[in-house]
C-alpha atoms as a PDB file:
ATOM      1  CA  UNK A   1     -12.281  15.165 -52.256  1.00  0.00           C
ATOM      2  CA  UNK A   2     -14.964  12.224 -53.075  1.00  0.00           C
ATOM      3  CA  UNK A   3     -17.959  12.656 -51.372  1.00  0.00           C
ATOM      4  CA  UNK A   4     -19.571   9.756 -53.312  1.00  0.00           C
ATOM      5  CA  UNK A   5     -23.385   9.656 -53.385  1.00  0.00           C
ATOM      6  CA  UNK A   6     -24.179  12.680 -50.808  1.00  0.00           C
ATOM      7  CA  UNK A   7     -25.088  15.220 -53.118  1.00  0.00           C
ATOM      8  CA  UNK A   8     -26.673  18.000 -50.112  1.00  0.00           C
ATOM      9  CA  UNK A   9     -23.663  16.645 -47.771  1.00  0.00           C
ATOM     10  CA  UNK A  10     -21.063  17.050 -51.050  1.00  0.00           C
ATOM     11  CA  UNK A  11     -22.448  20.954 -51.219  1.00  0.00           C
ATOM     12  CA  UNK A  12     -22.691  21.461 -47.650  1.00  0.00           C
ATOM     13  CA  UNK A  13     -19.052  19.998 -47.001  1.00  0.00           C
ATOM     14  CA  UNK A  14     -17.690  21.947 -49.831  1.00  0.00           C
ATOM     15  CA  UNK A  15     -18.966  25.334 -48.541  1.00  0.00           C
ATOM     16  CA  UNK A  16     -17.095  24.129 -45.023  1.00  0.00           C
ATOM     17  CA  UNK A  17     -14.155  23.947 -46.654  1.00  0.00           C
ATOM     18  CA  UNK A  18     -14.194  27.177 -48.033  1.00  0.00           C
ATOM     19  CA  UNK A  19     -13.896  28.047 -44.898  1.00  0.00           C
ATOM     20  CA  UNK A  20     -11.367  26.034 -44.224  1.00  0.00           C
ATOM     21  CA  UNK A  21     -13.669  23.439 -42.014  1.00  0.00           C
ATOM     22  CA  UNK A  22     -12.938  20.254 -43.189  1.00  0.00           C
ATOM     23  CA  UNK A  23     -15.901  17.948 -43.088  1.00  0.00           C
ATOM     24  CA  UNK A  24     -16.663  14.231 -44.754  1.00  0.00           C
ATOM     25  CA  UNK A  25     -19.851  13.486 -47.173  1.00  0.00           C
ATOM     26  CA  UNK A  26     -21.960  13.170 -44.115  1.00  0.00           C
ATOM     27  CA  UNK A  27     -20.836  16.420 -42.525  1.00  0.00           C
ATOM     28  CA  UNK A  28     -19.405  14.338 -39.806  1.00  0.00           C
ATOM     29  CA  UNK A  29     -16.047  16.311 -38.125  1.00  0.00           C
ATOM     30  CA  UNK A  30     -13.421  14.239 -38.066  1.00  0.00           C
ATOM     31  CA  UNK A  31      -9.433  13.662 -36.010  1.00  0.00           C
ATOM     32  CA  UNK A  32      -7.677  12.887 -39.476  1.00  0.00           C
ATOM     33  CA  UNK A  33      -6.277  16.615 -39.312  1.00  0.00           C
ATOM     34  CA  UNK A  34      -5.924  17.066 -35.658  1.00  0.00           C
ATOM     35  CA  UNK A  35      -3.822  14.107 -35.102  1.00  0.00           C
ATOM     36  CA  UNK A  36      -1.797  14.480 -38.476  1.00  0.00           C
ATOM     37  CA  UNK A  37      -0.862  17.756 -36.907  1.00  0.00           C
ATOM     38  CA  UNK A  38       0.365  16.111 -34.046  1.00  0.00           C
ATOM     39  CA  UNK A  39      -2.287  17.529 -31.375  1.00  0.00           C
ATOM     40  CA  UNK A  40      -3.425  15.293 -28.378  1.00  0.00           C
ATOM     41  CA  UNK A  41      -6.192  15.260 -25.461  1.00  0.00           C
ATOM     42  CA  UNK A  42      -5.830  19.189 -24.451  1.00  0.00           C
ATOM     43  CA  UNK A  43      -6.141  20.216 -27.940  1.00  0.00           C
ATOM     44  CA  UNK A  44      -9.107  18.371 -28.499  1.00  0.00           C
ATOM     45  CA  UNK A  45     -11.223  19.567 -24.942  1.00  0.00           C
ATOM     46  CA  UNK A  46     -10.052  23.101 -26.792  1.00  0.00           C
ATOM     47  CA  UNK A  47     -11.494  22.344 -30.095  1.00  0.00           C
ATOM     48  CA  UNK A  48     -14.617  20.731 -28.522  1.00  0.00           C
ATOM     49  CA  UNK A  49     -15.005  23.674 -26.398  1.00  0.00           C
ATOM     50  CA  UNK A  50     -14.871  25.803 -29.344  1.00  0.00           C
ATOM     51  CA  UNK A  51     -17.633  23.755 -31.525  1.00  0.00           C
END
């Protein structure tokens, strides 16, 4: 994963994904994995909920 210039974002993210929380360099949460796995509108009020 390239997490260019965001060296305390790059660690942060990187301990996320150890826990299998997938982040970008700016520790933003992203759809890229929701949608791949084909989830929609309910699944995302669940996931919000749950955040």
């Amino acid at each position: 994963m390239d997490y260019g210039n965001y060296e305390k974002g790059r660690a942060f993210a990187e301990k996320l994904q150890r826990a299998n929380i997938i982040v970008d360099c700016a520790v933003r949460i992203g759809t890229c994995e929701i949608t791949r796995r084909e989830m929609k509108e309910n699944e995302m009020a669940k996931i919000a909920e749950l955040v």
